[in-house]
C-alpha atoms as a PDB file:
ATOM      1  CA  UNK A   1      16.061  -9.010 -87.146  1.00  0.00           C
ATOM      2  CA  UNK A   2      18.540  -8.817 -84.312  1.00  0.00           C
ATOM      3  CA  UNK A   3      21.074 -11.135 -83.071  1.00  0.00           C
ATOM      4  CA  UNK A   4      20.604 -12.039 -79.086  1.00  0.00           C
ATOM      5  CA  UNK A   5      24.396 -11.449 -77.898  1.00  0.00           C
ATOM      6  CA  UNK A   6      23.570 -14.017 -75.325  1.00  0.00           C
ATOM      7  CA  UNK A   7      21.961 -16.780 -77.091  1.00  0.00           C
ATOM      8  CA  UNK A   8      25.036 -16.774 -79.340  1.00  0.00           C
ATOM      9  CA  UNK A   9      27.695 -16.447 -76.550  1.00  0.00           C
ATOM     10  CA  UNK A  10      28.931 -12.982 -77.519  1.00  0.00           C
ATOM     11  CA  UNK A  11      27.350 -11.684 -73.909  1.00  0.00           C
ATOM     12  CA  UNK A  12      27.004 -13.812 -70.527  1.00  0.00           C
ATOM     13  CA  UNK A  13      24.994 -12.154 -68.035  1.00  0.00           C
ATOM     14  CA  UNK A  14      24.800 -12.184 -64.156  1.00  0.00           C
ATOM     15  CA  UNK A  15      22.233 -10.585 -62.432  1.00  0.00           C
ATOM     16  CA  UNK A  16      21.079 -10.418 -58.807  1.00  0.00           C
ATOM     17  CA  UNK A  17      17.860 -12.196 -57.542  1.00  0.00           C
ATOM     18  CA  UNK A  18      15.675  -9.443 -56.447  1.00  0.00           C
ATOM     19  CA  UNK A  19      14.362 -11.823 -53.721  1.00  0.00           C
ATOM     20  CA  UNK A  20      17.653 -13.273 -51.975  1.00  0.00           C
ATOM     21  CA  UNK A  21      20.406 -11.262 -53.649  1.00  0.00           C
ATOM     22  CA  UNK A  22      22.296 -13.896 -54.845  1.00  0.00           C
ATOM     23  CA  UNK A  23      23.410 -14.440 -58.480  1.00  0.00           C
ATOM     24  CA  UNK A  24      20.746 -15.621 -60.930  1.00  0.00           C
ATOM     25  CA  UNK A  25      21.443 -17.927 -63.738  1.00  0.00           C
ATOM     26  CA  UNK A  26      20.271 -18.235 -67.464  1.00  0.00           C
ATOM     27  CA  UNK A  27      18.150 -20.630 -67.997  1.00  0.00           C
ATOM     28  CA  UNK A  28      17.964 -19.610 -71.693  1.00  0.00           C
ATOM     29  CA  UNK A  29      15.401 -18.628 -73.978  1.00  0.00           C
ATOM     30  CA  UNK A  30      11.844 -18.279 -72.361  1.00  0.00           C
ATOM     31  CA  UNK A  31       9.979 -19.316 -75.597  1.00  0.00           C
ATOM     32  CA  UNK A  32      12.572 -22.419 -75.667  1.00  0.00           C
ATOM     33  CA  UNK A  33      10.368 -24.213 -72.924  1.00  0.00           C
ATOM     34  CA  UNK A  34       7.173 -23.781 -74.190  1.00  0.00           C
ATOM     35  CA  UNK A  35       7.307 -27.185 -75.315  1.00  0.00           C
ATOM     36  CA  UNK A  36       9.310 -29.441 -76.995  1.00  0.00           C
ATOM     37  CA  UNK A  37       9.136 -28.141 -80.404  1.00  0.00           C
ATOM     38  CA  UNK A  38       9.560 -24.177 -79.864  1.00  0.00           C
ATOM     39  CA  UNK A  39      13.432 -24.299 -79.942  1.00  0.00           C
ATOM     40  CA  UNK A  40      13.226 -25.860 -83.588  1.00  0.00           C
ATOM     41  CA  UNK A  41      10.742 -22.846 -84.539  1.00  0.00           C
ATOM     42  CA  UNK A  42      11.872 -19.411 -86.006  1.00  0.00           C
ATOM     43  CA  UNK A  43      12.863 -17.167 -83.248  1.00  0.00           C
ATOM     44  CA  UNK A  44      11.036 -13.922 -85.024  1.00  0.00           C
ATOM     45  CA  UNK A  45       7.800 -16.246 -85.401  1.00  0.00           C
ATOM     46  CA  UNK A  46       7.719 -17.181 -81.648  1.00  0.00           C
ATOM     47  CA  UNK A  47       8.224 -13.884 -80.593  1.00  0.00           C
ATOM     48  CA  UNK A  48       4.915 -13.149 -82.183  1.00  0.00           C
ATOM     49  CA  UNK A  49       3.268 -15.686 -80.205  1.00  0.00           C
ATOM     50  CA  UNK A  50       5.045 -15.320 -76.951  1.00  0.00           C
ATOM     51  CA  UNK A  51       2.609 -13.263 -74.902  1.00  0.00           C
ATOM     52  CA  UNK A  52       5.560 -10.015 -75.016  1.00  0.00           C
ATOM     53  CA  UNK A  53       3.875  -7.592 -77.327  1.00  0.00           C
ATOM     54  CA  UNK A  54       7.077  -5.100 -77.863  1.00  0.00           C
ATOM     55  CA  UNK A  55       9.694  -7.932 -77.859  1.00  0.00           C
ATOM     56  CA  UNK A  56       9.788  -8.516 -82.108  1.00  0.00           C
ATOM     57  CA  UNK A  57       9.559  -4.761 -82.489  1.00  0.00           C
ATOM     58  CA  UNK A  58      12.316  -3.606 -79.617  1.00  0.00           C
ATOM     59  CA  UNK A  59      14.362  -6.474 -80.722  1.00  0.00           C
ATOM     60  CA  UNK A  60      14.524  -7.700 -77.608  1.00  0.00           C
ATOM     61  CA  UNK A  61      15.263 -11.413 -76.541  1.00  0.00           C
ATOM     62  CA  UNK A  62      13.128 -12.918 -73.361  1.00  0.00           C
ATOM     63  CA  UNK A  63      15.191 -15.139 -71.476  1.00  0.00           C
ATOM     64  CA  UNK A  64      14.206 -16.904 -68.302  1.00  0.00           C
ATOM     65  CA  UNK A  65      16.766 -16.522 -65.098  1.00  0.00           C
ATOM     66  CA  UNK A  66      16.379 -18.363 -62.259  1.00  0.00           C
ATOM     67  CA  UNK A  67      18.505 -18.081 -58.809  1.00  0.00           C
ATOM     68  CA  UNK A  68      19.778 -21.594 -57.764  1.00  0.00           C
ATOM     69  CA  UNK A  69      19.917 -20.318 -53.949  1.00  0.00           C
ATOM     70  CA  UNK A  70      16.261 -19.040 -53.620  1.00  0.00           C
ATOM     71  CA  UNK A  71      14.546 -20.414 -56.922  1.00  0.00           C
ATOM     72  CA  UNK A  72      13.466 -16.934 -57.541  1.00  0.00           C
ATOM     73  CA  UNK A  73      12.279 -17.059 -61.298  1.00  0.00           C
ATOM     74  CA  UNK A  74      12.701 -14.136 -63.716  1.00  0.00           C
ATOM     75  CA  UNK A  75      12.190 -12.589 -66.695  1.00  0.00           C
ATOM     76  CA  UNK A  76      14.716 -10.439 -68.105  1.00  0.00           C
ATOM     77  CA  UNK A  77      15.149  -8.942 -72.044  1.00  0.00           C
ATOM     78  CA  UNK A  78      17.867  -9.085 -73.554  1.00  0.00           C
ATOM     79  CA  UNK A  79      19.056  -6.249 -75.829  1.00  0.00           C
ATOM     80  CA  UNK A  80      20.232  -7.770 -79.368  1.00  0.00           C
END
């Protein structure tokens, strides 16, 4: 079990919209918005259930960006 260094604050992250270029922001944890009990469930357990097949075994940590100039929505995984 990994530790995401982003969900925990160790890591912030800026990455570029691949649509407009500009900066994209964290929106947090994908499985956080599935509804409104999923960020009171066990992060391994909804990684399981998340629709990401590799993500519990590359310990990797989906988190949803989106770009506040374009709305651009992405995916990115997060290394923990």
């Amino acid at each position: 079990m990994g530790i995401c260094p982003v969900c925990n604050g160790f890591m912030n992250v800026a990455l570029p919209c691949p649509n407009c270029s500009g900066s994209m922001e964290n929106s947090g944890r994908e499985a956080d918005l599935y509804d409104d009990y999923s960020p009171y469930m066990p992060i391994d357990q909804m990684k399981l259930e998340d629709g990401y097949p590799a993500d519990f075994l590359e310990e990797e940590c989906p988190h949803l960006f989106i770009c506040p100039r374009c709305g651009t929505s992405k995916i990115f995984f997060i290394k923990e």
